[in-house]
PDB file of N, CA and C in Angstrom:
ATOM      1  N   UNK A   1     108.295  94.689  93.670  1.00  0.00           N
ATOM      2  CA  UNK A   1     108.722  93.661  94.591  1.00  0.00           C
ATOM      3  C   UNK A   1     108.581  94.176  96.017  1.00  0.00           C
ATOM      4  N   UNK A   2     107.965  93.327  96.720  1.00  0.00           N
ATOM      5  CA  UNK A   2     107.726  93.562  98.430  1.00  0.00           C
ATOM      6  C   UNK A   2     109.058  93.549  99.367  1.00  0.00           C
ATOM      7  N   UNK A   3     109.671  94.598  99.606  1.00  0.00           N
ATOM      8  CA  UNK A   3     110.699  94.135 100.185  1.00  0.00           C
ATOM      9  C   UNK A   3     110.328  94.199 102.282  1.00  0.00           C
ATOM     10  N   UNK A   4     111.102  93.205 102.572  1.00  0.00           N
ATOM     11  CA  UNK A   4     110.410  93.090 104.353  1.00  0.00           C
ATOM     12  C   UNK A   4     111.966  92.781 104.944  1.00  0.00           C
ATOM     13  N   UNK A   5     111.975  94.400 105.868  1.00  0.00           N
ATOM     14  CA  UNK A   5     113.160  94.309 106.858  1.00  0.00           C
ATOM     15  C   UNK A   5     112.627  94.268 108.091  1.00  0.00           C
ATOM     16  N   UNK A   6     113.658  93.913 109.164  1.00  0.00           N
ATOM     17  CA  UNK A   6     113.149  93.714 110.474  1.00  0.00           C
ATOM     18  C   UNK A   6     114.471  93.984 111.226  1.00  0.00           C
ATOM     19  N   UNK A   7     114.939  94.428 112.025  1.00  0.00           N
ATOM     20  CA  UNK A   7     116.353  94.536 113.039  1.00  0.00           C
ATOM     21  C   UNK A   7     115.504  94.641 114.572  1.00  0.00           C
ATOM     22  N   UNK A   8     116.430  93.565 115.012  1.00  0.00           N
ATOM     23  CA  UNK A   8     116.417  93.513 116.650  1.00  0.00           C
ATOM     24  C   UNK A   8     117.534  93.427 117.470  1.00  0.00           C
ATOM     25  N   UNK A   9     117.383  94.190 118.703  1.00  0.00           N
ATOM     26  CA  UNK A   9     118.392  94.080 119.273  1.00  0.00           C
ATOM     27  C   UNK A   9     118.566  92.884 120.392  1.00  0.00           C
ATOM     28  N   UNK A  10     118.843  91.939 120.272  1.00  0.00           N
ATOM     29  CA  UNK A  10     118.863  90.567 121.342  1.00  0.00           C
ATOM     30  C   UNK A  10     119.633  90.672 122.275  1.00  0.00           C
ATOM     31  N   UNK A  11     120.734  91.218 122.284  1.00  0.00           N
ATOM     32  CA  UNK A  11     121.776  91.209 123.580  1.00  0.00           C
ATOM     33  C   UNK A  11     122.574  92.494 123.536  1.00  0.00           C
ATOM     34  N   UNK A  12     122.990  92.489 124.862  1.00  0.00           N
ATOM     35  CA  UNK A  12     124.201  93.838 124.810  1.00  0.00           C
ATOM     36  C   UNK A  12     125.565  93.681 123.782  1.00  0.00           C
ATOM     37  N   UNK A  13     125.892  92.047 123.314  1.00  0.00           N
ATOM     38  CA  UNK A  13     127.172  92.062 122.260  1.00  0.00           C
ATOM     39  C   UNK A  13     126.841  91.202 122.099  1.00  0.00           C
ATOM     40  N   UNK A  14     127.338  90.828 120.729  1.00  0.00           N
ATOM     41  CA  UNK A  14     127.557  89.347 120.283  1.00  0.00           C
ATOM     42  C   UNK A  14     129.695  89.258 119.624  1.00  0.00           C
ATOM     43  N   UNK A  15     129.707  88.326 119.939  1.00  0.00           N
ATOM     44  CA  UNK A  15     131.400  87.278 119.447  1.00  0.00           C
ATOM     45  C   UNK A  15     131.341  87.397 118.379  1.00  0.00           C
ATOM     46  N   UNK A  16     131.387  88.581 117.646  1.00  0.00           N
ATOM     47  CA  UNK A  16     131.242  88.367 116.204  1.00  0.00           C
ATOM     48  C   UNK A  16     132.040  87.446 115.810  1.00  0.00           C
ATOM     49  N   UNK A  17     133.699  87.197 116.120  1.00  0.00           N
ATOM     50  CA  UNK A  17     135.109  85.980 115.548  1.00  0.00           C
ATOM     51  C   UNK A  17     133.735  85.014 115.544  1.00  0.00           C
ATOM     52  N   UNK A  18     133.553  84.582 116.777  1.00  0.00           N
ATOM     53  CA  UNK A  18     133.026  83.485 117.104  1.00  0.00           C
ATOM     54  C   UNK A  18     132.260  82.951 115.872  1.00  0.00           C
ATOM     55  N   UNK A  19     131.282  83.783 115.849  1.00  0.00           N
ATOM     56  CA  UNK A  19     130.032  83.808 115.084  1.00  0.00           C
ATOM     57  C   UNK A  19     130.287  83.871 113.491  1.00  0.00           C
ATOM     58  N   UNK A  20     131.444  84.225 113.216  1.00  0.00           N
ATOM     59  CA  UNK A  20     131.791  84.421 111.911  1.00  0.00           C
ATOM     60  C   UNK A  20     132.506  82.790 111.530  1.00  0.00           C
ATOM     61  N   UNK A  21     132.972  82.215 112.333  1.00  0.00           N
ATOM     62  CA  UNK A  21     133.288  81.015 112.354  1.00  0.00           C
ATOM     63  C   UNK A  21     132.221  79.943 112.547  1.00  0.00           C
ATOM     64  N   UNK A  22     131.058  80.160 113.560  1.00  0.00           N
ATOM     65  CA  UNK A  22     130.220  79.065 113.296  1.00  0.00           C
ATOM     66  C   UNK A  22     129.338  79.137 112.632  1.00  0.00           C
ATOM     67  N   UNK A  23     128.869  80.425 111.597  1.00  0.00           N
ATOM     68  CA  UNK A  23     127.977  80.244 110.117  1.00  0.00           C
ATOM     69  C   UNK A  23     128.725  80.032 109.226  1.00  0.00           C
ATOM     70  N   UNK A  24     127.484  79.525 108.703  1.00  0.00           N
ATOM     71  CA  UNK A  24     128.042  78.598 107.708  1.00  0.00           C
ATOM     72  C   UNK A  24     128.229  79.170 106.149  1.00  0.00           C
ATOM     73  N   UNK A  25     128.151  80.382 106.321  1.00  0.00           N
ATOM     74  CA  UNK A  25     128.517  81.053 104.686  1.00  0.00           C
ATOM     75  C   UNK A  25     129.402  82.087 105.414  1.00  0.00           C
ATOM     76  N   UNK A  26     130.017  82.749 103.834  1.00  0.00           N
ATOM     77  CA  UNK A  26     131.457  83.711 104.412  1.00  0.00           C
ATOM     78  C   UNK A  26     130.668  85.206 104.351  1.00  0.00           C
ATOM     79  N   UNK A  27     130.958  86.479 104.921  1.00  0.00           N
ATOM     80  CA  UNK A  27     130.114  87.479 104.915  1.00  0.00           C
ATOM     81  C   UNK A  27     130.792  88.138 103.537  1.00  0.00           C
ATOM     82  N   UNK A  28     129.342  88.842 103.027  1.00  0.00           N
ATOM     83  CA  UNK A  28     130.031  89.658 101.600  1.00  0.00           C
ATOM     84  C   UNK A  28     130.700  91.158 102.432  1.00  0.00           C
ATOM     85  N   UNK A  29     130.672  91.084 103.542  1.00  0.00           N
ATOM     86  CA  UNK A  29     131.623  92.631 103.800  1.00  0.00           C
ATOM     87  C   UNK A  29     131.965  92.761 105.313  1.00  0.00           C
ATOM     88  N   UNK A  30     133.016  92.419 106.089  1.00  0.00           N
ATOM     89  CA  UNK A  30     132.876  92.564 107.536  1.00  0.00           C
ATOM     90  C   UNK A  30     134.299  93.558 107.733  1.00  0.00           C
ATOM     91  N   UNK A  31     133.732  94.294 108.807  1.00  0.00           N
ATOM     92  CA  UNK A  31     134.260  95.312 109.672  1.00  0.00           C
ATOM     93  C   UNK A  31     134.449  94.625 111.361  1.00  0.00           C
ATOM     94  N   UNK A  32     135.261  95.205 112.083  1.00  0.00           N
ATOM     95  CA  UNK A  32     135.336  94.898 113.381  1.00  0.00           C
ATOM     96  C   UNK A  32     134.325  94.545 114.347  1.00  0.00           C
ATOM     97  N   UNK A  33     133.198  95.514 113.629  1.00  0.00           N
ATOM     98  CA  UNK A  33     131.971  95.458 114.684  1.00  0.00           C
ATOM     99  C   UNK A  33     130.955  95.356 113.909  1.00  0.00           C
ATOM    100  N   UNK A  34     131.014  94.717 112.706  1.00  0.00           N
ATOM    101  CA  UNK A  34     129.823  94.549 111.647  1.00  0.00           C
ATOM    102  C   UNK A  34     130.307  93.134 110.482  1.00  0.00           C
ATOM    103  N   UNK A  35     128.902  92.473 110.700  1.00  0.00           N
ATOM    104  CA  UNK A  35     128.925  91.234 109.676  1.00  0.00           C
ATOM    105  C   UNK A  35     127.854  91.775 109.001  1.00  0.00           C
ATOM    106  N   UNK A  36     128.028  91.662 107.336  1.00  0.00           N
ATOM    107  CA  UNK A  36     127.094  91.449 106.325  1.00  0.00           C
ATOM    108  C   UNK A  36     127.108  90.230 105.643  1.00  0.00           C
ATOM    109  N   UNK A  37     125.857  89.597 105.617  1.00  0.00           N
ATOM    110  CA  UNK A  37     126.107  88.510 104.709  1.00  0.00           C
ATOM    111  C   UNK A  37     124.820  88.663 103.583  1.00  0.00           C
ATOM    112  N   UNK A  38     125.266  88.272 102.383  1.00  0.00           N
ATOM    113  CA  UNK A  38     124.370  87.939 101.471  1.00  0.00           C
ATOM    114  C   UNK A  38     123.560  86.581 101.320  1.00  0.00           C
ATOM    115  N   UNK A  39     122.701  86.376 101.748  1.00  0.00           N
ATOM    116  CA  UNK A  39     122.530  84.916 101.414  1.00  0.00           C
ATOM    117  C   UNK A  39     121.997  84.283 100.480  1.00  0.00           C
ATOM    118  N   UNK A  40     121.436  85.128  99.566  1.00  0.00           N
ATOM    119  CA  UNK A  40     121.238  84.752  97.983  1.00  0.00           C
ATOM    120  C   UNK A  40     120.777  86.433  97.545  1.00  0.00           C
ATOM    121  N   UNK A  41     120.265  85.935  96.605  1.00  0.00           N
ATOM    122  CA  UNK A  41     120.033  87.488  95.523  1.00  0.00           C
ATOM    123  C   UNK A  41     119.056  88.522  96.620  1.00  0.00           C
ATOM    124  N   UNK A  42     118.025  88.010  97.214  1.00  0.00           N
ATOM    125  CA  UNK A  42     117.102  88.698  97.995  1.00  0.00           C
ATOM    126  C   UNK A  42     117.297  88.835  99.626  1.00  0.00           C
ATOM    127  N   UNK A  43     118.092  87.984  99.795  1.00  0.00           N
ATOM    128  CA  UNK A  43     118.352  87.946 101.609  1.00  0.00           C
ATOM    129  C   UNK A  43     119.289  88.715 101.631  1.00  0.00           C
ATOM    130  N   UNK A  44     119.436  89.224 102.653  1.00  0.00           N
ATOM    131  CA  UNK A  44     120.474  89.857 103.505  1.00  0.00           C
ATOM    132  C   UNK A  44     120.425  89.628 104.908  1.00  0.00           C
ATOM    133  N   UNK A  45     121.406  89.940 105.747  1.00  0.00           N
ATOM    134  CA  UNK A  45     121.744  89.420 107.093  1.00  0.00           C
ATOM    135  C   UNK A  45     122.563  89.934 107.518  1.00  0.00           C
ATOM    136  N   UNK A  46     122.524  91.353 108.862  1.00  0.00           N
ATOM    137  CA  UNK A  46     123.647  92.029 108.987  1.00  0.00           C
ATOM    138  C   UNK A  46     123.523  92.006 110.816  1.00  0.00           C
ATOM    139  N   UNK A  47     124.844  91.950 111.243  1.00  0.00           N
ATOM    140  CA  UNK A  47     124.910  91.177 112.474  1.00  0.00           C
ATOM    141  C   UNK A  47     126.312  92.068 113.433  1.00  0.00           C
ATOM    142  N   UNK A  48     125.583  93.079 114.407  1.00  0.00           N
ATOM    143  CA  UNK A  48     126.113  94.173 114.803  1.00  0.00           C
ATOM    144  C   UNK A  48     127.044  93.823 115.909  1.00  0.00           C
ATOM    145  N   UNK A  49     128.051  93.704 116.295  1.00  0.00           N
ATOM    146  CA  UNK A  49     128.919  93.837 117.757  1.00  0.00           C
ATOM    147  C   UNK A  49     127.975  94.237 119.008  1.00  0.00           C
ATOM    148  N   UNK A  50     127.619  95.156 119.077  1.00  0.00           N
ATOM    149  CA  UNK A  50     126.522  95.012 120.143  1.00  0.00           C
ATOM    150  C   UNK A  50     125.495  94.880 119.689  1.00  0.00           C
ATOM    151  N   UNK A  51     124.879  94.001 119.317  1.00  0.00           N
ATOM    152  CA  UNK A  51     123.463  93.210 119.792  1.00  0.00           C
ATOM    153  C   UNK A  51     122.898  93.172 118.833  1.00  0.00           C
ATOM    154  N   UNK A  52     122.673  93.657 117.801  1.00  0.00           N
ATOM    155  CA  UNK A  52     121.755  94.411 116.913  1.00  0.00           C
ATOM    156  C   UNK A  52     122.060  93.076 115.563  1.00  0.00           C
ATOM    157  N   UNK A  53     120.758  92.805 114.942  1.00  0.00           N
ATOM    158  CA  UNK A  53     120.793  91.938 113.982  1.00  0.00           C
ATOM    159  C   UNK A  53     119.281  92.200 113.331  1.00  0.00           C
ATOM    160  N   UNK A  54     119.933  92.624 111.789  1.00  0.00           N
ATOM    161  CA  UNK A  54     119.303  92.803 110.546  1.00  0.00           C
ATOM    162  C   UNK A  54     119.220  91.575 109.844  1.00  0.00           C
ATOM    163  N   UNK A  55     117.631  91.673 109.375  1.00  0.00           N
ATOM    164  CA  UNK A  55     117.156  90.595 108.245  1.00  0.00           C
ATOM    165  C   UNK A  55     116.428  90.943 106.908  1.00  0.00           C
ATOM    166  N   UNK A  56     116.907  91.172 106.102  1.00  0.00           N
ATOM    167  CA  UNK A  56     116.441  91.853 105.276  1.00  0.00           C
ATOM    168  C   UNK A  56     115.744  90.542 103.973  1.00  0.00           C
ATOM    169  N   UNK A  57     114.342  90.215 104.134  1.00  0.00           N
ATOM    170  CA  UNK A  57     113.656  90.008 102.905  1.00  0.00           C
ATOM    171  C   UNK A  57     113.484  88.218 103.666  1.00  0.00           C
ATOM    172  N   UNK A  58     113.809  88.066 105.199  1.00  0.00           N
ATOM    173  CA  UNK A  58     113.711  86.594 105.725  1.00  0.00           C
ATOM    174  C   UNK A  58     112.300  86.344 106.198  1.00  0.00           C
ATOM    175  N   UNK A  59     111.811  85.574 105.841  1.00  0.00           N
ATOM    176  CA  UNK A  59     110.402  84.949 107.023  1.00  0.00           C
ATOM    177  C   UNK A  59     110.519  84.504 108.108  1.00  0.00           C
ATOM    178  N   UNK A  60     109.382  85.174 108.654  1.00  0.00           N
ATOM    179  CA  UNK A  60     109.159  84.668 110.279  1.00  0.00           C
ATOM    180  C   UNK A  60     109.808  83.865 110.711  1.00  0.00           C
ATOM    181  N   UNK A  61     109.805  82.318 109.959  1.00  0.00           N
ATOM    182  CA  UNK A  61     110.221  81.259 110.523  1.00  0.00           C
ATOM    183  C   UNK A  61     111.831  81.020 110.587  1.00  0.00           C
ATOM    184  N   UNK A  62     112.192  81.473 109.591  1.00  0.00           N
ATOM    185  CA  UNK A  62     113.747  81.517 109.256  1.00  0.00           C
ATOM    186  C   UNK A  62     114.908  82.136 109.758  1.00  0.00           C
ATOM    187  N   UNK A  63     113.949  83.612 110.493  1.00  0.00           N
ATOM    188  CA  UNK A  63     114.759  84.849 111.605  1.00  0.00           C
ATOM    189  C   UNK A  63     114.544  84.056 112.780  1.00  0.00           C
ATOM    190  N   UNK A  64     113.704  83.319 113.026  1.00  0.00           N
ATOM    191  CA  UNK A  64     113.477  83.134 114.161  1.00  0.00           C
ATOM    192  C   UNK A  64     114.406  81.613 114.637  1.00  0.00           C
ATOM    193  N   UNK A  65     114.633  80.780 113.577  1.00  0.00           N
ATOM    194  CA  UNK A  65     115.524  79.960 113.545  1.00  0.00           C
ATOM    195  C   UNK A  65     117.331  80.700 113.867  1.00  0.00           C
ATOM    196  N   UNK A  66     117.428  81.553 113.118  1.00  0.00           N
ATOM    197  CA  UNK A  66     118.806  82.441 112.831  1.00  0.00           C
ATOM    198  C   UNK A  66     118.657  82.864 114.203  1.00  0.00           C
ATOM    199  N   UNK A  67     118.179  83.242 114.774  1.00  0.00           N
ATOM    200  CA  UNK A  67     118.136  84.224 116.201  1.00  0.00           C
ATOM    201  C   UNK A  67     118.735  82.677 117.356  1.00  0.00           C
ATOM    202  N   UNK A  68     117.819  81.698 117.234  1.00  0.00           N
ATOM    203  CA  UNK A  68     118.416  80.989 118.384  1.00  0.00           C
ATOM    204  C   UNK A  68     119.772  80.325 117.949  1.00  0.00           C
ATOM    205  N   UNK A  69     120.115  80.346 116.746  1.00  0.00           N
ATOM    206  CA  UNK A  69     121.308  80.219 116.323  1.00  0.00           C
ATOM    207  C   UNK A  69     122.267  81.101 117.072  1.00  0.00           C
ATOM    208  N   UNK A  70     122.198  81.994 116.885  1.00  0.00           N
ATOM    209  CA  UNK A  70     122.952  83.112 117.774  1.00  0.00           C
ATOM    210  C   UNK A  70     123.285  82.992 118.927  1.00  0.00           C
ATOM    211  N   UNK A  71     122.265  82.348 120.053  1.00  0.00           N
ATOM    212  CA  UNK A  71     122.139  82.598 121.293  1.00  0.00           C
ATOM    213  C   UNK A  71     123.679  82.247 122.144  1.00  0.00           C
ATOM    214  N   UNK A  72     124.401  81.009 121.983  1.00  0.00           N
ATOM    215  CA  UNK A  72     125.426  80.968 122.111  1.00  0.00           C
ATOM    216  C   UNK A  72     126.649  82.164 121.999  1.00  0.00           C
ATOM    217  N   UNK A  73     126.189  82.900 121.076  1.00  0.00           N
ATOM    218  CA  UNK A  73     127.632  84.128 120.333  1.00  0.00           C
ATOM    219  C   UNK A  73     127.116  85.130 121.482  1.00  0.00           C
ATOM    220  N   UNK A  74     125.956  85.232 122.108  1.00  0.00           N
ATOM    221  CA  UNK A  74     125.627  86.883 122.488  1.00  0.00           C
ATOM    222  C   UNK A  74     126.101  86.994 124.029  1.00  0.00           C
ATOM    223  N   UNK A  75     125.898  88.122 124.249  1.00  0.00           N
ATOM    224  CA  UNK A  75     126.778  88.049 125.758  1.00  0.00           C
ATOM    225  C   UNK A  75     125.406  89.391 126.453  1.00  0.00           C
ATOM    226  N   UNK A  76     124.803  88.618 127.541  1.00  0.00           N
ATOM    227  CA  UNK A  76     123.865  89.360 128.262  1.00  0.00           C
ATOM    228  C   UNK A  76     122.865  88.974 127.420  1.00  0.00           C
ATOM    229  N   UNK A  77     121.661  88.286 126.971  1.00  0.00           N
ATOM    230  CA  UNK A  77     120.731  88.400 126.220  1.00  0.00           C
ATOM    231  C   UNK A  77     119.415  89.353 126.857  1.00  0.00           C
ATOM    232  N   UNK A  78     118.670  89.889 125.894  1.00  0.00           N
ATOM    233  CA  UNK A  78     117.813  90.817 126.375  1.00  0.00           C
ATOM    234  C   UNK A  78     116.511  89.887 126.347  1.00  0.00           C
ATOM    235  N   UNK A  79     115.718  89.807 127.510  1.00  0.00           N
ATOM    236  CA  UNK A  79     114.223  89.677 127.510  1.00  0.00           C
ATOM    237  C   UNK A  79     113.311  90.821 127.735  1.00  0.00           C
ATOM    238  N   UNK A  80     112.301  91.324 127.269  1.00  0.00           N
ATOM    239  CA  UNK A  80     112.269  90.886 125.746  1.00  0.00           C
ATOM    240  C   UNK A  80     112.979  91.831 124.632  1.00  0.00           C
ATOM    241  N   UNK A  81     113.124  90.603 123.617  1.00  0.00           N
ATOM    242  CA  UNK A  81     113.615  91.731 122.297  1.00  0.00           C
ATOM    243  C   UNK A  81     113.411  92.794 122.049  1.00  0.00           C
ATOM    244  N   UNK A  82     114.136  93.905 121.588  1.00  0.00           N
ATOM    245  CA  UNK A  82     113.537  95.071 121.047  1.00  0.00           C
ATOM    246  C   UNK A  82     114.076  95.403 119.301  1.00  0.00           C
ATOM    247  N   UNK A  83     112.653  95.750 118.976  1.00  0.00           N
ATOM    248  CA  UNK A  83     112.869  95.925 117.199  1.00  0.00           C
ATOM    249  C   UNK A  83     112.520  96.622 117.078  1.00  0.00           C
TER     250      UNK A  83
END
């Protein structure tokens, strides 16, 4: 099986409360400064206090949807991304 990770850092922080409240699934493991979510058997989705957001096994189109999702939660956004 092909597995495809990608992590970028978009902003100096993100609201994790915030952000944990406006997605729409519950995380399988959160810490103060760390969201994990499972989003089915092959996805993963891990979403750092400062900036940093893991996609583990998502397509192009789908991170890239999830990312402007975010844009609201992050505080300082970075142009351009770094991964």
């Amino acid at each position: 099986m092909k597995v495809k990770a990608v992590s970028y850092q978009i902003a100096e922080g993100i609201d994790l409360r915030a952000f944990r409240k406006g997605f729409p699934a519950e995380p399988a493991h959160e810490e103060a400064d760390e969201l994990f979510y499972t989003v089915d058997e092959d996805r993963h989705l891990s979403v750092l206090q400062y900036g940093l957001v893991s996609f583990l096994n998502y397509d192009d189109v789908r991170a890239a949807e999830l990312l402007r999702f975010m844009i609201p939660y992050c505080k300082h956004l970075l142009e351009p991304r770094l991964s």
